[in-house]
Protein backbone atom coordinates (compact mmCIF):
# COMPACT_ATOMS: atom_id res chain seq x y z
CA UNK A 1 0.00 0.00 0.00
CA UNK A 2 2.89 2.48 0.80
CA UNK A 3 4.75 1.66 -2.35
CA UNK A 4 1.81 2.35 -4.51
CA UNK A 5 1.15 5.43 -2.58
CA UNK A 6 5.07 6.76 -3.31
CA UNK A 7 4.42 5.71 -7.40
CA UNK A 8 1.29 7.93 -7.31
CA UNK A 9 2.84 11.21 -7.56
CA UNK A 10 5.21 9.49 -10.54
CA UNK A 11 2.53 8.15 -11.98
CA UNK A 12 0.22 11.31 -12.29
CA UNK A 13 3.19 13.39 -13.44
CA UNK A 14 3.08 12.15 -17.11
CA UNK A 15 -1.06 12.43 -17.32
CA UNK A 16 -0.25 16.19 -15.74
CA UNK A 17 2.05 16.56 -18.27
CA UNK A 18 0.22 15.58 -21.28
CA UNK A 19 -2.80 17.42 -20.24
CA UNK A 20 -0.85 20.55 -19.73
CA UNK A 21 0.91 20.43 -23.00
CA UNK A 22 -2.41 19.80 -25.18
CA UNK A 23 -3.98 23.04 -23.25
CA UNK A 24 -0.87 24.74 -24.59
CA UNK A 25 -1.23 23.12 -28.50
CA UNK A 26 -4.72 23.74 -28.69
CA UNK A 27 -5.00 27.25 -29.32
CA UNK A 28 -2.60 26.42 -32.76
CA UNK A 29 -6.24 25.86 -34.51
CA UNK A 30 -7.26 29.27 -34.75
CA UNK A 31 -3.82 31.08 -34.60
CA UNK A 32 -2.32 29.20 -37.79
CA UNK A 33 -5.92 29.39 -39.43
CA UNK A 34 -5.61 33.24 -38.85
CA UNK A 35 -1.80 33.62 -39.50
CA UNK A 36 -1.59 35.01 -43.21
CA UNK A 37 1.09 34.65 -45.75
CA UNK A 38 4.74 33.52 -44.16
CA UNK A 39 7.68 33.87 -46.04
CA UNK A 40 8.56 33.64 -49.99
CA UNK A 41 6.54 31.00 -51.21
CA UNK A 42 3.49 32.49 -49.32
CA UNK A 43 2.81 29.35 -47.40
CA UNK A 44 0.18 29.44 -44.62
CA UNK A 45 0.89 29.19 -40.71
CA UNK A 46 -0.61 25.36 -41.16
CA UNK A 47 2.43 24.76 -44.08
CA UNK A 48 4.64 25.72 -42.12
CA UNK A 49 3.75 24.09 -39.36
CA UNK A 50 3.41 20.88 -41.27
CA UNK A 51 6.58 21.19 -43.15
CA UNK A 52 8.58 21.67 -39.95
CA UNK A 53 6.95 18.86 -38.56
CA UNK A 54 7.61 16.40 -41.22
CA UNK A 55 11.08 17.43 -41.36
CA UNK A 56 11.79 17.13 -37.29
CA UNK A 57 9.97 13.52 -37.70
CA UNK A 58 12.16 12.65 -40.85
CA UNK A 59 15.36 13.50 -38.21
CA UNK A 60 14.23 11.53 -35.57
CA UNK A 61 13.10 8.27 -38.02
CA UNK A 62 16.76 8.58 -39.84
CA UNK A 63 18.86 8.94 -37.19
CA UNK A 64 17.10 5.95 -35.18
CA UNK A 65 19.16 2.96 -33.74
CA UNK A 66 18.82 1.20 -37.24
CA UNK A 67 18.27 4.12 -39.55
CA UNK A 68 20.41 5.07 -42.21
CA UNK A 69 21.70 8.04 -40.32
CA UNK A 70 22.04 5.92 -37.03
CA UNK A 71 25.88 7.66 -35.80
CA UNK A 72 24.32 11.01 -35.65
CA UNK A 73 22.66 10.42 -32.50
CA UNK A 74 24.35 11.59 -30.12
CA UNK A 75 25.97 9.36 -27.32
CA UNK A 76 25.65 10.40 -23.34
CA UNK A 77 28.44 10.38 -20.99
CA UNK A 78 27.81 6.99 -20.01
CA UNK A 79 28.08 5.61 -23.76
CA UNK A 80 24.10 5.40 -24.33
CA UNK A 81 23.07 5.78 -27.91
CA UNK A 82 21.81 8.99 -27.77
CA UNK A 83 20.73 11.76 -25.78
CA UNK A 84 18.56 11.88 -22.53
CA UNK A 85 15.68 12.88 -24.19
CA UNK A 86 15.44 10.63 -26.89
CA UNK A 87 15.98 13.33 -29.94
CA UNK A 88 19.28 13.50 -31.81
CA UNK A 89 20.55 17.33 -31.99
CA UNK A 90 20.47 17.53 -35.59
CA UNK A 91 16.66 18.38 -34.89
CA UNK A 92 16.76 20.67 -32.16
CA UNK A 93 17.76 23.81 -34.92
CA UNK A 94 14.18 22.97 -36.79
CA UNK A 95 12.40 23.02 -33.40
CA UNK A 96 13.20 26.37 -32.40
CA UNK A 97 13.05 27.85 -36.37
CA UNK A 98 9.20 26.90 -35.52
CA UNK A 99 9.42 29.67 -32.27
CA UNK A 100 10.58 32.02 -34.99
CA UNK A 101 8.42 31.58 -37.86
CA UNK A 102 4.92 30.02 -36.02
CA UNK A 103 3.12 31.63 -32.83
CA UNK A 104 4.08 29.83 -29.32
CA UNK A 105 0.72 27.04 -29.76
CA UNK A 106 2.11 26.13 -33.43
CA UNK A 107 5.54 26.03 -32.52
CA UNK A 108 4.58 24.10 -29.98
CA UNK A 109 2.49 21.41 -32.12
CA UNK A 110 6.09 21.01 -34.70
CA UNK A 111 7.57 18.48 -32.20
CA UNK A 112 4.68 16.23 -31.47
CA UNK A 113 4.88 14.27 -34.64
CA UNK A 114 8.51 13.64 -34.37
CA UNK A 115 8.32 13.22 -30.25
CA UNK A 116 5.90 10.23 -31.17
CA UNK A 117 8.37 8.45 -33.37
CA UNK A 118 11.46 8.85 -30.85
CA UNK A 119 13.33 6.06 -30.75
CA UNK A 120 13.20 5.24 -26.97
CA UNK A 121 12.24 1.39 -26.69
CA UNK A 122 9.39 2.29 -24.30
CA UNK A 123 5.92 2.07 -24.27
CA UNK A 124 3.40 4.46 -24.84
CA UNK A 125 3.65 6.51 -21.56
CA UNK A 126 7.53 7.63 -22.14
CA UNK A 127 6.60 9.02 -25.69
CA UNK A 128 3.88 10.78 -24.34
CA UNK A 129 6.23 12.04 -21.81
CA UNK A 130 8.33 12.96 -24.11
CA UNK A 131 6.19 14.76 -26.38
CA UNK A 132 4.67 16.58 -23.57
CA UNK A 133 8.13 18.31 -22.37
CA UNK A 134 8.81 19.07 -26.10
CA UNK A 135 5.68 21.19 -26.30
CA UNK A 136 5.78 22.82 -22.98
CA UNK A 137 9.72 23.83 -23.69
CA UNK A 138 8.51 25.18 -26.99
CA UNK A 139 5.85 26.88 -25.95
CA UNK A 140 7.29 28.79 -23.22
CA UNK A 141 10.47 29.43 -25.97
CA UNK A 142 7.49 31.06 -27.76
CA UNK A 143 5.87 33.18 -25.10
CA UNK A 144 9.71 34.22 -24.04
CA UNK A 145 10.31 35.39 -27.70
CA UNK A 146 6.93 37.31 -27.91
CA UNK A 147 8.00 38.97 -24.63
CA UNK A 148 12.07 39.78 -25.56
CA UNK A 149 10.26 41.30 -28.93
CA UNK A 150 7.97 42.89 -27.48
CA UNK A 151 9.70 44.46 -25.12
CA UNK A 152 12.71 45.55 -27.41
CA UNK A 153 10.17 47.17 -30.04
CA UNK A 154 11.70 44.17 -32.45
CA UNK A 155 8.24 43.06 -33.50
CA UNK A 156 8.57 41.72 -37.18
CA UNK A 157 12.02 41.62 -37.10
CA UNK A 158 12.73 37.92 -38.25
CA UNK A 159 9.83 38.95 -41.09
CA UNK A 160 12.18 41.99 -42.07
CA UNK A 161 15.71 39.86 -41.83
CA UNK A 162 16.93 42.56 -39.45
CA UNK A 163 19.58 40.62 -37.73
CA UNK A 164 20.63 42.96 -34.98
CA UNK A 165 16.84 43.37 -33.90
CA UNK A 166 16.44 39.42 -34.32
CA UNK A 167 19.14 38.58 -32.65
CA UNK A 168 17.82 39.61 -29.35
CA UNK A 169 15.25 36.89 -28.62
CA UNK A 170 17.89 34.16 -29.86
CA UNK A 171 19.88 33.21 -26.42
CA UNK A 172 16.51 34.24 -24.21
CA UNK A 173 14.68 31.38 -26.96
CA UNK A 174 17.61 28.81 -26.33
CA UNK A 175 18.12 29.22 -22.33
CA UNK A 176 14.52 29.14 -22.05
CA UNK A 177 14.15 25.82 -23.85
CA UNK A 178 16.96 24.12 -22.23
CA UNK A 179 15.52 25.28 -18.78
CA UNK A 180 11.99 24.37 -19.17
CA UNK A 181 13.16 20.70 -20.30
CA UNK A 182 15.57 20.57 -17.21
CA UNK A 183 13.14 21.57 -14.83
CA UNK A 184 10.67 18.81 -16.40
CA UNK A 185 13.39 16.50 -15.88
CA UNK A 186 14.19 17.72 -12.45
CA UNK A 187 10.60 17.13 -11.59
CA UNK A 188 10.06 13.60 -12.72
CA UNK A 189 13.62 12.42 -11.12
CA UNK A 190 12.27 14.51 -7.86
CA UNK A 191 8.59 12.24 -8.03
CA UNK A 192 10.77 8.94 -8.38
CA UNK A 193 12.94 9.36 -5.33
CA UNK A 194 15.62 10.09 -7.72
CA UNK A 195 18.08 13.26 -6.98
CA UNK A 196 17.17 16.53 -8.33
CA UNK A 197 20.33 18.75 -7.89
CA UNK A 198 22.20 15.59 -10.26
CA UNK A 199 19.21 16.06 -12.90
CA UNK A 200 19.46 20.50 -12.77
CA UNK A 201 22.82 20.33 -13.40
CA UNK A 202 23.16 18.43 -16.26
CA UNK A 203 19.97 19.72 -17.82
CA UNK A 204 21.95 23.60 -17.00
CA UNK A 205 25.43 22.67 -17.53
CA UNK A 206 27.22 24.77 -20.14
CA UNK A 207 28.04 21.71 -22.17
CA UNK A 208 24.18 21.42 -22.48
CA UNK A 209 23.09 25.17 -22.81
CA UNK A 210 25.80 26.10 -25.07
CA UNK A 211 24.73 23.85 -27.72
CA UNK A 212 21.06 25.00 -27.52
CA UNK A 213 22.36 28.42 -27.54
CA UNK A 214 23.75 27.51 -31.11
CA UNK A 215 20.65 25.45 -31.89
CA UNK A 216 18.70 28.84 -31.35
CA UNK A 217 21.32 30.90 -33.62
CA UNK A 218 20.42 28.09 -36.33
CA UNK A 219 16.55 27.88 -35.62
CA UNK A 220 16.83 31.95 -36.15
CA UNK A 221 18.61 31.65 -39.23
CA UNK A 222 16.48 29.19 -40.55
CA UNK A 223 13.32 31.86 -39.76
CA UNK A 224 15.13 34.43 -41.11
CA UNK A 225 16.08 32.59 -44.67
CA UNK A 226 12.29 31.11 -44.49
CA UNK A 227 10.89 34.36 -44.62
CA UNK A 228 12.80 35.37 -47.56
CA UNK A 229 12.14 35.54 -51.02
CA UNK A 230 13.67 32.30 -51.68
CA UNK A 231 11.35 30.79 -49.26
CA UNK A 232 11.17 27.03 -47.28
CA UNK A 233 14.34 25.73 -49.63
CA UNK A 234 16.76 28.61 -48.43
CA UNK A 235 15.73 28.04 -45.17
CA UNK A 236 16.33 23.99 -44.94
CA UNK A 237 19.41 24.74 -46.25
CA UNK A 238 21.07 25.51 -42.97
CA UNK A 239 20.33 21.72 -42.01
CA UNK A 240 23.09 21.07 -44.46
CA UNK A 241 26.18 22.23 -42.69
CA UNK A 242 25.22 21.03 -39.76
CA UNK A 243 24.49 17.59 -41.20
CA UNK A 244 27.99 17.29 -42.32
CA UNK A 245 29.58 18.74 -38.72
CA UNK A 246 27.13 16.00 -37.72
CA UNK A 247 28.50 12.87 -39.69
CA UNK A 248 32.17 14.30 -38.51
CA UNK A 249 31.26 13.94 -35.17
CA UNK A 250 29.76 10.81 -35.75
CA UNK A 251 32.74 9.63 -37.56
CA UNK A 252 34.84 10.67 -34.62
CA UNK A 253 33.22 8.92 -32.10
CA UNK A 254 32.53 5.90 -33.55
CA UNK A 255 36.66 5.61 -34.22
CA UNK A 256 36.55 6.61 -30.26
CA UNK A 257 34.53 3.94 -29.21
CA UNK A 258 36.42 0.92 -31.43
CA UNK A 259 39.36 2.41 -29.47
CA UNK A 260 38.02 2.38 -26.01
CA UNK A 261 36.17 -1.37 -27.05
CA UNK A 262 39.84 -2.36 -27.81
CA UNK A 263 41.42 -1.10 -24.72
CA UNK A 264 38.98 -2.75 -22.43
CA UNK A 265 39.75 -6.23 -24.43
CA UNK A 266 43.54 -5.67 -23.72
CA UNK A 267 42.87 -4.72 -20.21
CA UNK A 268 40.59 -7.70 -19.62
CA UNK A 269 43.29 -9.67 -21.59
CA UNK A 270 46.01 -8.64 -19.15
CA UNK A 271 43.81 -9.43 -16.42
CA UNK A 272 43.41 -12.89 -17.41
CA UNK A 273 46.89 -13.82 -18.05
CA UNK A 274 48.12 -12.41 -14.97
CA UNK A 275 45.17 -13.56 -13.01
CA UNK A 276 47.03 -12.62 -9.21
CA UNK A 277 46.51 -8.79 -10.16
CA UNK A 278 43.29 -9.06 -11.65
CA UNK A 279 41.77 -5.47 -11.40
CA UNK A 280 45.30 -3.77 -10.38
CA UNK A 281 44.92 -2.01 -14.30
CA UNK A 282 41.37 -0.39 -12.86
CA UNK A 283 42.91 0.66 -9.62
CA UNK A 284 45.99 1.97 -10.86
CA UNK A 285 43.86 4.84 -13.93
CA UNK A 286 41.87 6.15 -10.79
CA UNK A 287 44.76 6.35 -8.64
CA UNK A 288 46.17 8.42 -11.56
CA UNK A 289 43.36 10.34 -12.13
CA UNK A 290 42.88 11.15 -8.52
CA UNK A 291 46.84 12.39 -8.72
CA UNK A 292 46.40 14.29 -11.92
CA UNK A 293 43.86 16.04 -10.69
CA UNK A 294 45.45 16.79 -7.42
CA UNK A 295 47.75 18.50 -9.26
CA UNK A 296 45.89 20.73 -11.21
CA UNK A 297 45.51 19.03 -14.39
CA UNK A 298 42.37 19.34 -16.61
CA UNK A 299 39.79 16.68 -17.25
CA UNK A 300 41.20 15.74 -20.86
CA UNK A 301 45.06 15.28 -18.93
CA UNK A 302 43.09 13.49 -16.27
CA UNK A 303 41.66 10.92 -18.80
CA UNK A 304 44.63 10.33 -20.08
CA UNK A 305 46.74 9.68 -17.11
CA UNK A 306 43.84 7.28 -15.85
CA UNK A 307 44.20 5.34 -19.66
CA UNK A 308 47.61 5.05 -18.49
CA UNK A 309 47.18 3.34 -15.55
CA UNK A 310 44.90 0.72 -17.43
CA UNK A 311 47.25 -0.02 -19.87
CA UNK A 312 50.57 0.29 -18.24
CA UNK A 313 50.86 -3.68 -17.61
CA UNK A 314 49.93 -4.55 -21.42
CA UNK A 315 53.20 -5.34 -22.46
CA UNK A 316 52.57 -8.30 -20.25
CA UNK A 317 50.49 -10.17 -22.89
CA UNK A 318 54.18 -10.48 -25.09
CA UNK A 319 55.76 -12.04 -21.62
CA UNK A 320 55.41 -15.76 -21.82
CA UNK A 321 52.99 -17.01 -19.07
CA UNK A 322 55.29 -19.69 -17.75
CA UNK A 323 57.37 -16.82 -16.68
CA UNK A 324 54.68 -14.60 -15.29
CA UNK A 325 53.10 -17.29 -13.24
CA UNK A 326 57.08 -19.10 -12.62
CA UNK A 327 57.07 -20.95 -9.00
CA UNK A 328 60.20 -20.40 -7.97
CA UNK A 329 63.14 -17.56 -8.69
CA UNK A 330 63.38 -16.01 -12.16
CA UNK A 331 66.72 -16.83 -14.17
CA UNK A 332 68.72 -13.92 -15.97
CA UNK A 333 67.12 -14.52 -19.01
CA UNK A 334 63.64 -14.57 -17.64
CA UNK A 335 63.94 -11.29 -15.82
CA UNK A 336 65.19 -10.04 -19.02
CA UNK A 337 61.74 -11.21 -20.52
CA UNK A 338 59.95 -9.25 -18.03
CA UNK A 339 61.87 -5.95 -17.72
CA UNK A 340 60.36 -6.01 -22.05
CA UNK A 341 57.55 -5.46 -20.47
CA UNK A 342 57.20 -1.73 -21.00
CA UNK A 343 58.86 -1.60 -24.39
CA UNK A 344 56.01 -4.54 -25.51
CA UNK A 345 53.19 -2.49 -23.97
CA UNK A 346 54.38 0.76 -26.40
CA UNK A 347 54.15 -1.22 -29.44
CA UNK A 348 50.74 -2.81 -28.56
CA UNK A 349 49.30 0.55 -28.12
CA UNK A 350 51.41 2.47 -30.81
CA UNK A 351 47.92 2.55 -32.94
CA UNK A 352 45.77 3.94 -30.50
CA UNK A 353 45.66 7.52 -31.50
CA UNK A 354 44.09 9.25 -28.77
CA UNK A 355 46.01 8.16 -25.72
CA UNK A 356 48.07 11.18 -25.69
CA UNK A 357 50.24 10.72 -22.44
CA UNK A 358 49.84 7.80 -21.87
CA UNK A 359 52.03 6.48 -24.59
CA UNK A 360 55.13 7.34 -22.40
CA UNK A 361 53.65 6.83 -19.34
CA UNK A 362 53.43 2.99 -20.24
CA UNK A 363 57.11 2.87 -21.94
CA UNK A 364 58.51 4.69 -18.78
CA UNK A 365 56.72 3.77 -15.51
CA UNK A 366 59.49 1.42 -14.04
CA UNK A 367 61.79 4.19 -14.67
CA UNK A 368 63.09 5.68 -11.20
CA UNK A 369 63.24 9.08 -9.71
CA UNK A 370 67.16 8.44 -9.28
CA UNK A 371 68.22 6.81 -12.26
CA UNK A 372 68.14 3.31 -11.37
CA UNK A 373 65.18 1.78 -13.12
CA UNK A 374 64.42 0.47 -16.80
CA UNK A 375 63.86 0.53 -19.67
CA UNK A 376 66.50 3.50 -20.46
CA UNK A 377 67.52 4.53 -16.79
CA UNK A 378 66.01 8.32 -16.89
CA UNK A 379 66.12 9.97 -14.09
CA UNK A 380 64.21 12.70 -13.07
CA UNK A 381 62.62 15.33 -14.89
CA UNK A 382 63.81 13.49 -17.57
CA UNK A 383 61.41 10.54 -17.14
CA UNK A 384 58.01 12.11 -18.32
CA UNK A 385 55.25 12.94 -15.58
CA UNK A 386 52.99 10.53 -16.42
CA UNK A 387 55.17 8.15 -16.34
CA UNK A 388 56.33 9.44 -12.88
CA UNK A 389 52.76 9.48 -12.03
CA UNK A 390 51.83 5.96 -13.36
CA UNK A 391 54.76 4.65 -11.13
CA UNK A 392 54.25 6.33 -7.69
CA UNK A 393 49.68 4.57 -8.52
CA UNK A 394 51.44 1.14 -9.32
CA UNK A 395 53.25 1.11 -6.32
CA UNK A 396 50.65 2.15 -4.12
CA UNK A 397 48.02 -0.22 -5.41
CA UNK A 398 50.93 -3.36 -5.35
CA UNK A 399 50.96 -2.81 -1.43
CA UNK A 400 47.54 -1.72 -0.59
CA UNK A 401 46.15 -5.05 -2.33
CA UNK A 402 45.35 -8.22 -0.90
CA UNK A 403 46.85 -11.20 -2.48
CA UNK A 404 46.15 -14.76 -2.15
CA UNK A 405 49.53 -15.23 0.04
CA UNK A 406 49.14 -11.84 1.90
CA UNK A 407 47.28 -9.03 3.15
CA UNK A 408 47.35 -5.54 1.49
CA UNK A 409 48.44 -3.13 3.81
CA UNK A 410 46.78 -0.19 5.30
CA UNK A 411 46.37 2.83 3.14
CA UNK A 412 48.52 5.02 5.58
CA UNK A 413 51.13 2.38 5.89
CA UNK A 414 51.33 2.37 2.00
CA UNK A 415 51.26 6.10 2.03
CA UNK A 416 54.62 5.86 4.52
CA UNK A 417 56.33 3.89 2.38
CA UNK A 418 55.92 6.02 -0.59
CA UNK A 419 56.85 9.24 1.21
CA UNK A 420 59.87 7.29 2.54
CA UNK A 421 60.85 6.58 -0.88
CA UNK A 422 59.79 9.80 -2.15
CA UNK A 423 63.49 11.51 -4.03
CA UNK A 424 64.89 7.91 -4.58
CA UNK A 425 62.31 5.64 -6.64
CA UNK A 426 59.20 8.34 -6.67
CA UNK A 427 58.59 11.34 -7.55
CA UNK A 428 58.14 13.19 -4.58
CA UNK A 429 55.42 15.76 -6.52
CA UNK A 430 53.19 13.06 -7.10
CA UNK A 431 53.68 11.16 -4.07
CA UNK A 432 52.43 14.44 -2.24
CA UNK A 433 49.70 14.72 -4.18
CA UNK A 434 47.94 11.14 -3.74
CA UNK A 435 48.69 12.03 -0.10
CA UNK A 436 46.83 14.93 -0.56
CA UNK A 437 44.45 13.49 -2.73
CA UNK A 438 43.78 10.83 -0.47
CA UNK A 439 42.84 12.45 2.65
CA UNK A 440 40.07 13.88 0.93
CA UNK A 441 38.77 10.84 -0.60
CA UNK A 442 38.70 6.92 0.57
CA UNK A 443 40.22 4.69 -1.34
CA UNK A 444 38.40 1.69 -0.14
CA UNK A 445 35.55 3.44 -1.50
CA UNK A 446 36.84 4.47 -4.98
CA UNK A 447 37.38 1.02 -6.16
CA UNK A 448 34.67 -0.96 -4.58
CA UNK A 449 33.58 -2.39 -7.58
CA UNK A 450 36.82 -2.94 -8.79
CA UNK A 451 37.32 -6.88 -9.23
CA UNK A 452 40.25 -8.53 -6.68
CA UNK A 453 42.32 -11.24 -7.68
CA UNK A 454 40.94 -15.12 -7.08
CA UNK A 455 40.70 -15.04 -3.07
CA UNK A 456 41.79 -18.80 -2.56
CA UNK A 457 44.64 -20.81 -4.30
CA UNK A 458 46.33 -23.67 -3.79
CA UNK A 459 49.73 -24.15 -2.06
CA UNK A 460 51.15 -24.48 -5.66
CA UNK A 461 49.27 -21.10 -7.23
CA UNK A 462 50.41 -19.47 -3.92
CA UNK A 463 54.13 -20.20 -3.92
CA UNK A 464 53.68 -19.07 -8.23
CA UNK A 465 51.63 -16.11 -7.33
CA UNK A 466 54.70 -15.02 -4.34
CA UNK A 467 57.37 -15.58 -7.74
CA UNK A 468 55.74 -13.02 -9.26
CA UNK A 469 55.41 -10.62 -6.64
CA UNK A 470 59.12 -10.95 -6.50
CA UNK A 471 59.28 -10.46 -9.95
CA UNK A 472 57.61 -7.14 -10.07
CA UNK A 473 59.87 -5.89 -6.74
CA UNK A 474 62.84 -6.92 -8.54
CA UNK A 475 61.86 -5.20 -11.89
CA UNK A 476 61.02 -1.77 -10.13
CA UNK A 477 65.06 -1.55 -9.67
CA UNK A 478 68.28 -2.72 -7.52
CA UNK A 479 67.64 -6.12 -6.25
CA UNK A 480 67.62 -6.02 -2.55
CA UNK A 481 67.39 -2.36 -2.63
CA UNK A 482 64.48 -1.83 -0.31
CA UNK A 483 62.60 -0.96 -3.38
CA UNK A 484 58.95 -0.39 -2.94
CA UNK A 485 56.86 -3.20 -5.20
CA UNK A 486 55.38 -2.24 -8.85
CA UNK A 487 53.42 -4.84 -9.25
């Protein structure tokens, strides 16, 4: 009984909604029946209205899952297929060219054809939904541009083509569209027990209002050229450049995502073969990220470093497994085989292109601080900061995690160890910064989810398993040289 009562308010919100939004579209039938002449070809307010329509549904059916036009959709930051609303941006531009050519109720009725069709694999109550916060953000777009017009003597403007008057509605259009949907959005997530300040921001993020601010400059445009003498044609037209920006995008990202597909087989690859440090590639990217952002770095650096830290073991898949997984001491010619390690990992990943950093981070992490590490014995500011970086992460994570033969240790412990070895083997610039970093944030925490190693072996996997922890102490530098463990 008190679950059902909780889904009420959820479950009203969409009826609310729709009712709301037809209240809004229903006054369309006598304002287009009573709008004369607009633009070159002399169409009607109901041809317009139509034409835009068709057009925003034509969008949304190409650039479906399995339409022809499928990669323009764009992805969200979790990798979904497309936006959170279910429309791909292409259409937004011939949304808002309906605010500027079609009074608020007809520019309101442009999206509900289209909204209809989205491609959201629900049933009938999210493409009401969705339809319903399409026409309530246009119509209060509408309403805002009467006002801004109004109110700035501009009235007739966008009939006229005088930019500098038309212009002024434009961001007042866009901010009020992208607000409206947000607060729609903040709403339902507020009715489901979801949080609201999560849903506002993203919905009023600049990476979300600046593109409807250039949706609006295009939607404008499109008015403008509409009402010209060269009529519906000119205006379409301005679809076409951003069709092709578009496909480049589309292009772009689909080359991203083969590349991030391929790093996660490699890292799940690595993880398999050296099955004693399964998850230590995970662990190691978000201690890097933590430290890259500790140190002032920007998101794009931060990405980087933490692609780094997944891949800096790859080389691993060119070691032979008998060595890896060896039980007993490793022979001169075996360590050899590991210490390749880092040189194999840079040619794996040579044809990534967009790892940036991370590149020499991975040839360079068992490089030390003084001099005394491989593969080319840099020292100092000579071995690259990410690599530095990647180095002081692997460490930490090597002695913070539990293995099948011991316990990790504490996170301060590790922490000590790295600060005493801070100037020798470490950097001390990063090691102060994943101090820093990590009395802000707990560790145990951050990589929760983050998959351990198997937690029982036999005697024999054991006694293997302790080779190659030896293995990775011994590679980090001198043998016997109280060198902290890169596993």
């Amino acid at each position: 009984m008190g679950t059902r009562g909780a889904d009420l308010p959820a479950r009203a919100l969409v009826p609310a909604a729709v009712l709301t939004a037809a209240a809004c579209a229903v006054p369309a039938v006598r304002q287009l029946d009573g709008l004369g002449a607009v633009g070159g070809a002399g169409a009607t307010g109901w041809t317009v209205c139509c034409v835009l329509a068709a057009v925003h549904a034509g969008c949304v059916v190409l650039t479906r899952e399995r339409g022809p036009w499928a990669g323009l959709a764009a992805p969200g930051r979790a990798g979904r297929a497309r936006e959170a609303d279910g429309a791909p941006p292409l259409v937004f531009p011939v949304l808002l060219a309906g605010v500027f050519l079609l009074p608020p109720s007809g520019a309101a009725l442009v999206a509900v054809p289209g909204a209809l069709l989205a491609p959201l694999g629900a049933g009938a109550g999210q493409r009401l939904w969705h339809a319903a916060r399409l026409v309530l953000a246009l119509y209060a777009a509408g309403l805002v541009r009467a006002l801004c017009e109004r109110a700035c003597g501009a009235q007739g403007a966008v009939q006229r083509a005088e930019l500098p008057l038309a212009l002024v509605a434009a961001p007042f259009v866009a901010v009020t569209f992208a607000l409206v949907l947000a607060v729609l959005d903040g709403t339902r997530t507020a009715v489901s027990g979801g949080r609201v300040p999560a849903t506002l921001r993203r919905g009023l993020c600049p990476r979300t209002v600046g593109p409807h601010l250039v949706h609006g400059a295009a939607g404008l445009m499109m008015a403008v050229l509409w009402r010209s003498p060269y009529g519906p044609v000119a205006g379409l037209f301005v679809l076409l450049p951003m069709l092709l920006s578009s496909w480049g995008f589309a292009q772009y990202r689909a080359e991203r995502a083969a590349y991030r597909a391929t790093i996660g087989s490699l890292v799940k690859s690595v993880d398999i073969k050296d099955r004693y440090t399964c998850g230590h590639g995970e662990r190691v990217g978000r201690a890097c990220a933590l430290i890259a952002r500790e140190l002032g770095m920007g998101e794009r650096r931060a990405e980087e470093l933490r692609l780094a830290g997944l891949l800096h073991d790859v080389g691993k898949l060119g070691v032979p497994t008998r060595v890896l997984r060896k039980n007993g001491p490793l022979t001169p010619a075996e360590r050899q085989e590991i210490e390749r390690h880092p040189e194999l990992g840079d040619e794996i990943v040579r044809g990534i292109g967009f790892l940036g950093e991370a590149r020499p981070a991975i040839l360079h992490h068992h490089e030390r601080y003084d001099g005394d590490g491989y593969p080319y014995g840099l020292a100092g500011a000579r071995i690259p900061q990410a690599a530095r970086i990647v180095a002081v992460a692997d460490a930490f994570d090597a002695m913070t995690s539990t293995r099948s033969y011991r316990r990790g240790r504490p996170v301060d412990a590790a922490l000590a160890e790295l600060e005493r070895c801070a100037g020798s083997q470490f950097d001390p610039q990063a090691v102060g910064a994943l101090v820093r970093a990590l009395a802000k944030h707990d560790w145990a925490r951050l990589v929760a989810d983050v998959p351990g190693p198997p937690s029982a072996l036999d005697a024999e996997d054991a006694s293997a398993a302790r080779a190659g922890a030896g293995h990775g102490a011994a590679a980090g530098g001198r043998p016997g040289g109280g060198n902290v463990p890169a596993r």
